[in-house]
N, C-alpha and C. Protein backbone atom coordinates (compact mmCIF):
# COMPACT_ATOMS: atom_id res chain seq x y z
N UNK A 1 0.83 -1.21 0.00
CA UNK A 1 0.00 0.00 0.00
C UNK A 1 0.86 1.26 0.00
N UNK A 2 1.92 1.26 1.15
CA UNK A 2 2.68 2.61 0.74
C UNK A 2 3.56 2.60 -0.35
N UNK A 3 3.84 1.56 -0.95
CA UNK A 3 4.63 1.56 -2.33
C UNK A 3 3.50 2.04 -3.43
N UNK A 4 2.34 2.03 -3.43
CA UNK A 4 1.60 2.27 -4.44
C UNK A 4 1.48 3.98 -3.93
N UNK A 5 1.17 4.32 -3.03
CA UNK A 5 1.50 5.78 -2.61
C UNK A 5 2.13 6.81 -3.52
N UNK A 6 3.55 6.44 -3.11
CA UNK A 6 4.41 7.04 -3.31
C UNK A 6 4.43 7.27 -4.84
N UNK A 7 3.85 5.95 -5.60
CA UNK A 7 3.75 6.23 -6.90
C UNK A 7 3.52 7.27 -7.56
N UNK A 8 2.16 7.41 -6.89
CA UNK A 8 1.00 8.02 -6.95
C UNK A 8 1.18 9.88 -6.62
N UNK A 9 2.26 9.76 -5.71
CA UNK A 9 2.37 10.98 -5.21
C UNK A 9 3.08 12.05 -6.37
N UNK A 10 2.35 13.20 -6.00
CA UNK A 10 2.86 14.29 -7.10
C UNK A 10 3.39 15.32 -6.48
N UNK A 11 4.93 16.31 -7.41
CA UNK A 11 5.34 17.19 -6.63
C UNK A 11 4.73 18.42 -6.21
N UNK A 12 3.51 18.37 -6.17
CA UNK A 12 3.06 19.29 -5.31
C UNK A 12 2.73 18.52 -4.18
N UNK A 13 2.15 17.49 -4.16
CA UNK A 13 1.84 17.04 -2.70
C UNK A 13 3.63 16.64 -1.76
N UNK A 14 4.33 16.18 -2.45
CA UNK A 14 5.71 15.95 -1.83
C UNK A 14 6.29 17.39 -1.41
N UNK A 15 6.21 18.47 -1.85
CA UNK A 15 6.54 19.98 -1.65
C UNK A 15 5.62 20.40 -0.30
N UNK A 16 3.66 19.84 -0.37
CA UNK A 16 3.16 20.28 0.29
C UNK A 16 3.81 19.54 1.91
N UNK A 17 4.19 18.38 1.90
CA UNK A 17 4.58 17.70 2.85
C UNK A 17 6.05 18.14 3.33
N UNK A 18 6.54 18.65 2.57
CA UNK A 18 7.60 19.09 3.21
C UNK A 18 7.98 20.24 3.67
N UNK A 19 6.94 21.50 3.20
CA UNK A 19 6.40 22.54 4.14
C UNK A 19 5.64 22.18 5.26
N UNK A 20 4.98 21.20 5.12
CA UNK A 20 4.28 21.14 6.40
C UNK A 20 5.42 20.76 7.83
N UNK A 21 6.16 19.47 7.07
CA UNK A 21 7.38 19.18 7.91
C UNK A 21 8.33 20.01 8.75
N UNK A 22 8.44 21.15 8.06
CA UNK A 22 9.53 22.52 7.93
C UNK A 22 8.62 23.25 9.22
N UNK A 23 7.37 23.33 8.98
CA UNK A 23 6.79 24.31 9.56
C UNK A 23 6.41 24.12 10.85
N UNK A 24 5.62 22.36 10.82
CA UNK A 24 5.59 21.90 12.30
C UNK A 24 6.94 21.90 12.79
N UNK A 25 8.08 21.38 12.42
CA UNK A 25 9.81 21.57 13.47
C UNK A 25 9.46 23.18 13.63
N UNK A 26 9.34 24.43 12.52
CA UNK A 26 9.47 25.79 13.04
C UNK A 26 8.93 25.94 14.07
N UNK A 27 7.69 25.47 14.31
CA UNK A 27 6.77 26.19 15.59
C UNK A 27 6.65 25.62 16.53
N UNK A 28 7.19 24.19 16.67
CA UNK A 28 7.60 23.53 17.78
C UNK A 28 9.19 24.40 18.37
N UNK A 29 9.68 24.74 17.70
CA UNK A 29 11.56 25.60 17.67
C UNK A 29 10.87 26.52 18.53
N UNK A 30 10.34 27.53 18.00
CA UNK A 30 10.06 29.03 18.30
C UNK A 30 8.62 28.88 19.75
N UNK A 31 8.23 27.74 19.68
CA UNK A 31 7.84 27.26 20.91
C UNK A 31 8.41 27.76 22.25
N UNK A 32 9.27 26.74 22.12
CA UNK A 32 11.04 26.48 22.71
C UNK A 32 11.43 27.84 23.30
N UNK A 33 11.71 28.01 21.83
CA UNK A 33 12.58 29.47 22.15
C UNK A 33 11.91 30.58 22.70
N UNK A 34 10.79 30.70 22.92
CA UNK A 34 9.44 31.74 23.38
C UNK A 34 9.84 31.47 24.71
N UNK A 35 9.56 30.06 25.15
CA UNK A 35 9.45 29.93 26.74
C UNK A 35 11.08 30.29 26.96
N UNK A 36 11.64 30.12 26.58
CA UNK A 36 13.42 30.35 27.47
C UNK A 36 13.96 32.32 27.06
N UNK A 37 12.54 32.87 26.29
CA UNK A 37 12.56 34.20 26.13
C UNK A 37 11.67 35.00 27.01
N UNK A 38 10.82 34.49 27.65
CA UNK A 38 9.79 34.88 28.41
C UNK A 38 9.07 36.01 27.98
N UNK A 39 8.83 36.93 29.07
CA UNK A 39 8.12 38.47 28.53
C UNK A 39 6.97 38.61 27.14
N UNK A 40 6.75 39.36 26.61
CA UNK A 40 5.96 39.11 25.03
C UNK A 40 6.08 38.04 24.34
N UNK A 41 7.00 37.52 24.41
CA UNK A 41 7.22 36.70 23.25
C UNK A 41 6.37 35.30 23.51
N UNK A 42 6.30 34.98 25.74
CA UNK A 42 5.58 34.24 26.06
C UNK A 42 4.08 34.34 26.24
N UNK A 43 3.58 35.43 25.36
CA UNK A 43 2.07 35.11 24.83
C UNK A 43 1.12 34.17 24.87
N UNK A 44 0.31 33.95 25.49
CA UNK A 44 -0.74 32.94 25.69
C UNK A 44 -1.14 32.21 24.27
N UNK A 45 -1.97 32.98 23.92
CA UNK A 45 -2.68 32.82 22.45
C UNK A 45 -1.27 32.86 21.56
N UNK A 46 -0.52 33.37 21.46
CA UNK A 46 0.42 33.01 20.89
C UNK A 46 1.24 31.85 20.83
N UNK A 47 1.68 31.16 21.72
CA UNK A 47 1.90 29.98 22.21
C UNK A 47 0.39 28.33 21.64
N UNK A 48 -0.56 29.07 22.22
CA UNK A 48 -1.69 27.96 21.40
C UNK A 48 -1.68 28.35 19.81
N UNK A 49 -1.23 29.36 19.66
CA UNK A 49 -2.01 29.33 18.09
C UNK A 49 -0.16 28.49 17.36
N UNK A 50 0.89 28.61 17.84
CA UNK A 50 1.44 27.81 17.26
C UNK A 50 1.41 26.72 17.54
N UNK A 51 1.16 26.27 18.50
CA UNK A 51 0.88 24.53 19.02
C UNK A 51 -0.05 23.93 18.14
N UNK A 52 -1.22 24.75 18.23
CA UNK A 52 -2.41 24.25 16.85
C UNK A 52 -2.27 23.76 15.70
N UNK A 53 -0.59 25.08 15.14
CA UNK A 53 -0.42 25.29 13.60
C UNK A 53 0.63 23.84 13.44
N UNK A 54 1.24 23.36 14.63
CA UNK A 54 2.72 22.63 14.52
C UNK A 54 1.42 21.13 14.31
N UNK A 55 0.08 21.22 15.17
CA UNK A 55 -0.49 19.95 15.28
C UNK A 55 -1.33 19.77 13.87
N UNK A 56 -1.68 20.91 13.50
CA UNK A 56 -2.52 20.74 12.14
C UNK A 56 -1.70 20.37 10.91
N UNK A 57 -0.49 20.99 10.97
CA UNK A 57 0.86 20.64 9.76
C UNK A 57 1.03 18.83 9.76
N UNK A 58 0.68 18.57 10.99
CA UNK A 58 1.36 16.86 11.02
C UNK A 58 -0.08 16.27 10.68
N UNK A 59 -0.86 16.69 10.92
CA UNK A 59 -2.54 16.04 10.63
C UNK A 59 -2.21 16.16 8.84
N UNK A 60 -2.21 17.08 8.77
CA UNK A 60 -1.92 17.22 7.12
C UNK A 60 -1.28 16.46 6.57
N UNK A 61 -0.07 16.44 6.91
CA UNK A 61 0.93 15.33 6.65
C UNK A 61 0.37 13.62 6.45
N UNK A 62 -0.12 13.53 7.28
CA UNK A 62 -0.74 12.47 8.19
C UNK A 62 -1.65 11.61 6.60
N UNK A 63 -2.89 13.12 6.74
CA UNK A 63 -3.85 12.73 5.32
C UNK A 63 -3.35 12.61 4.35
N UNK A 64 -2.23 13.10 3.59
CA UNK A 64 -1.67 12.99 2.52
C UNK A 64 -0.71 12.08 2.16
N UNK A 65 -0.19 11.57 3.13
CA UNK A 65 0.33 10.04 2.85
C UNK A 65 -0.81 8.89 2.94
N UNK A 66 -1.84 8.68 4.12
CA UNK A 66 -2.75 8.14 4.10
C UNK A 66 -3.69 7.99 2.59
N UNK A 67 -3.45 9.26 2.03
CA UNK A 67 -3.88 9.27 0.88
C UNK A 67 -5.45 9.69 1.42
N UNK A 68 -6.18 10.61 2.13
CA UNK A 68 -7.04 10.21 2.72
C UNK A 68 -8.48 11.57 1.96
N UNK A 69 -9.83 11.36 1.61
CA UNK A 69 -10.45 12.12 1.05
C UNK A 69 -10.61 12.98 1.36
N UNK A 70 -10.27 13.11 2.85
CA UNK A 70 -10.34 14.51 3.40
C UNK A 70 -9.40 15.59 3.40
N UNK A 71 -8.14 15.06 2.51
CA UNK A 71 -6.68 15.78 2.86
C UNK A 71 -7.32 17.22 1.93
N UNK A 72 -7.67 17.40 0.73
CA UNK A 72 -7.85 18.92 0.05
C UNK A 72 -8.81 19.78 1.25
N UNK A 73 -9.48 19.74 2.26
CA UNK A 73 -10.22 20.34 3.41
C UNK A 73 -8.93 20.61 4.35
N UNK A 74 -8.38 19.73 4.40
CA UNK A 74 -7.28 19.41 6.22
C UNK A 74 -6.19 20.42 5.35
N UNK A 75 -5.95 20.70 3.99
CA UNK A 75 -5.25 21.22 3.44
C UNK A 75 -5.19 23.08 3.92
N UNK A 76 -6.61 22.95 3.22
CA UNK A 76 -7.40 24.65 3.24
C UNK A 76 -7.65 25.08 4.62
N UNK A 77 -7.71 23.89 5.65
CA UNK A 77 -7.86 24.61 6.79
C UNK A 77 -6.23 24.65 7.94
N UNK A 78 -5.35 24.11 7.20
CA UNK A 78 -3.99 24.05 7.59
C UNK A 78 -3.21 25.43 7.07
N UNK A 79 -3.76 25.55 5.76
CA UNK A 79 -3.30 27.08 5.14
C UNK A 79 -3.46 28.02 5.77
N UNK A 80 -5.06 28.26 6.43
CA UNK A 80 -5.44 29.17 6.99
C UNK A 80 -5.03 29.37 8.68
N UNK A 81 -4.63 28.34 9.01
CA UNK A 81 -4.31 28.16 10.27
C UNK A 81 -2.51 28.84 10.11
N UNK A 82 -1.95 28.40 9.18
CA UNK A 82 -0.73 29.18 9.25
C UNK A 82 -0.35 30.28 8.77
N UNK A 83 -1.74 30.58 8.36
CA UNK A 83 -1.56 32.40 7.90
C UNK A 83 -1.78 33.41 8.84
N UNK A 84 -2.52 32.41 9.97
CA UNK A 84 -3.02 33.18 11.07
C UNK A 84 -1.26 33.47 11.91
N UNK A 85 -1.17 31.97 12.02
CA UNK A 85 -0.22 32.17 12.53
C UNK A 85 1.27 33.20 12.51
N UNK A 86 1.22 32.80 11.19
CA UNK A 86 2.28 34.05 10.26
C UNK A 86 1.80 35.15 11.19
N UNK A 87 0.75 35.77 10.91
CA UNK A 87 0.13 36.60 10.74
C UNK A 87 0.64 37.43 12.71
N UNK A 88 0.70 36.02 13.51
CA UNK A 88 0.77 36.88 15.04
C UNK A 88 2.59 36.71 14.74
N UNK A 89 3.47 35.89 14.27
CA UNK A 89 4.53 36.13 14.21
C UNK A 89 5.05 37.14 13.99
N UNK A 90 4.33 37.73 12.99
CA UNK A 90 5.05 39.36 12.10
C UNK A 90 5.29 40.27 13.11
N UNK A 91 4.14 39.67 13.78
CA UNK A 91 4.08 41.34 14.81
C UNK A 91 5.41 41.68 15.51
N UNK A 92 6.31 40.26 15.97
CA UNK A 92 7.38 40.94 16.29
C UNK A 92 8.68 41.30 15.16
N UNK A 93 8.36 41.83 14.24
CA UNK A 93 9.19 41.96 13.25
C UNK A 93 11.05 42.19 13.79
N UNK A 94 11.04 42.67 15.05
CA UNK A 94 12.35 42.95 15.39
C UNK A 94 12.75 41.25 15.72
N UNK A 95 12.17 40.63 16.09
CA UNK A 95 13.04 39.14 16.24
C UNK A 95 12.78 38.25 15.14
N UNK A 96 14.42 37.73 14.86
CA UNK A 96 14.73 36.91 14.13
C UNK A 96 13.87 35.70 13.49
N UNK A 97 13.77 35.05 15.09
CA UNK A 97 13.11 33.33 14.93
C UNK A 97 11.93 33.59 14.30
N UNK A 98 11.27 34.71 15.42
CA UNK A 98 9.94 35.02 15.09
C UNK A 98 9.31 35.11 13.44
N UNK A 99 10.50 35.84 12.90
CA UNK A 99 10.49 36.16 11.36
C UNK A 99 10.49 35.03 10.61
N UNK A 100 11.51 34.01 10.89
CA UNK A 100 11.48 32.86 10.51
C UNK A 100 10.28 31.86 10.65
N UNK A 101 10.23 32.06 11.63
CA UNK A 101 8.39 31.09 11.82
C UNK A 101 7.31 31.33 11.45
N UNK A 102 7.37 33.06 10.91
CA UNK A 102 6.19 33.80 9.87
C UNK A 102 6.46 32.99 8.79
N UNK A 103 7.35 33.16 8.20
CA UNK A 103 8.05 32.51 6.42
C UNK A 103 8.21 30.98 6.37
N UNK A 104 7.99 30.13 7.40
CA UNK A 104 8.34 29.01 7.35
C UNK A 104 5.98 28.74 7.32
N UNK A 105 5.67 29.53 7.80
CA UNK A 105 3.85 29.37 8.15
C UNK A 105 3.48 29.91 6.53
N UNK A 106 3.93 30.85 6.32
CA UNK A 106 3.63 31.55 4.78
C UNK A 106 3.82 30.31 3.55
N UNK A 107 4.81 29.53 3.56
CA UNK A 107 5.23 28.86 2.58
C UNK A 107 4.56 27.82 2.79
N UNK A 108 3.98 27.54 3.98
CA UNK A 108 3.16 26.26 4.42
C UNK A 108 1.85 26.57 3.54
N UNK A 109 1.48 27.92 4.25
CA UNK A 109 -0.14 28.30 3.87
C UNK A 109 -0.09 27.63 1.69
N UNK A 110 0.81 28.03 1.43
CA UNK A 110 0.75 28.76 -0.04
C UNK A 110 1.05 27.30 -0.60
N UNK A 111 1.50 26.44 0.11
CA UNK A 111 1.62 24.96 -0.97
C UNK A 111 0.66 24.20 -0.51
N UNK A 112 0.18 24.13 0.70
CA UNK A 112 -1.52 23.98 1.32
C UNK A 112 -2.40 24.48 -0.02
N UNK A 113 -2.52 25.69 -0.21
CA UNK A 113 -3.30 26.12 -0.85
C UNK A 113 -3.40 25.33 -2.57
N UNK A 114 -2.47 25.30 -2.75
CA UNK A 114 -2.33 24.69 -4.23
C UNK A 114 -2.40 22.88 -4.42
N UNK A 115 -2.62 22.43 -3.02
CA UNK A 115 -3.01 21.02 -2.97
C UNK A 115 -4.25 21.62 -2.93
N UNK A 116 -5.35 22.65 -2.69
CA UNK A 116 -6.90 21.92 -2.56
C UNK A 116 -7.04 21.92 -4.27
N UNK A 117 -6.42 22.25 -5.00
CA UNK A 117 -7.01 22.24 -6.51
C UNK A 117 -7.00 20.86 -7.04
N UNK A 118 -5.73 20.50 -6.00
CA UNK A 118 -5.77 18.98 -6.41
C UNK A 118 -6.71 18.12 -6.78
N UNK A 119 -7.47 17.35 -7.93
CA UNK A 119 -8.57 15.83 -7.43
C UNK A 119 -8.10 14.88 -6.34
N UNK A 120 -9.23 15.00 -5.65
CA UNK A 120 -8.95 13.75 -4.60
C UNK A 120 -8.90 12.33 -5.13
């Protein structure tokens, strides 16, 4: 079954999986690095909304090797989940990681997005 997969698999879905990969390690990292930064950066909602984005990237992952009918949905709502995310990262534009974990959520959202055109 996973040899027929892989066959099957196209480089957008292998690209989409490997943003997702990139992005859940980013926001699990900047997790990390939040708590041993404390102050702003240890944000409540900030902290859940990347935990969400690191758990929805691997769900994604998850459907798209599974091969599963629901992956173009788990896709569109993984995009949107890391745009959000992007979206609270920016705010600290003066830190580094932070920047990095916007652009690592951005590139997620945007190859997410181009798997829902996919046929299931």
């Amino acid at each position: 079954m996973m040899m027929m997969m892989t066959e099957t698999m196209t480089t957008e879905m292998q690209n989409c999986m490997n943003a997702c990969m990139e992005c859940h390690k980013m926001c699990l990292e900047t997790m990390t690095y939040c708590m041993s930064q404390g102050g702003k950066q240890m944000n409540k909602s900030m902290m859940s909304m990347m935990r969400d984005c690191s758990e929805m990237c691997m769900m994604c992952m998850n459907m798209m090797m599974g091969g599963s009918e629901f992956m173009g949905r788990t896709c569109m709502l993984c995009a949107e989940m890391c745009d959000r995310c992007a979206a609270a990262c920016e705010q600290m534009r003066e830190d580094q990681k932070m920047m990095e974990c916007a652009a690592a959520c951005r590139r997620c959202a945007e190859t997410c997005r181009s798997m829902q055109m996919m046929p299931a």
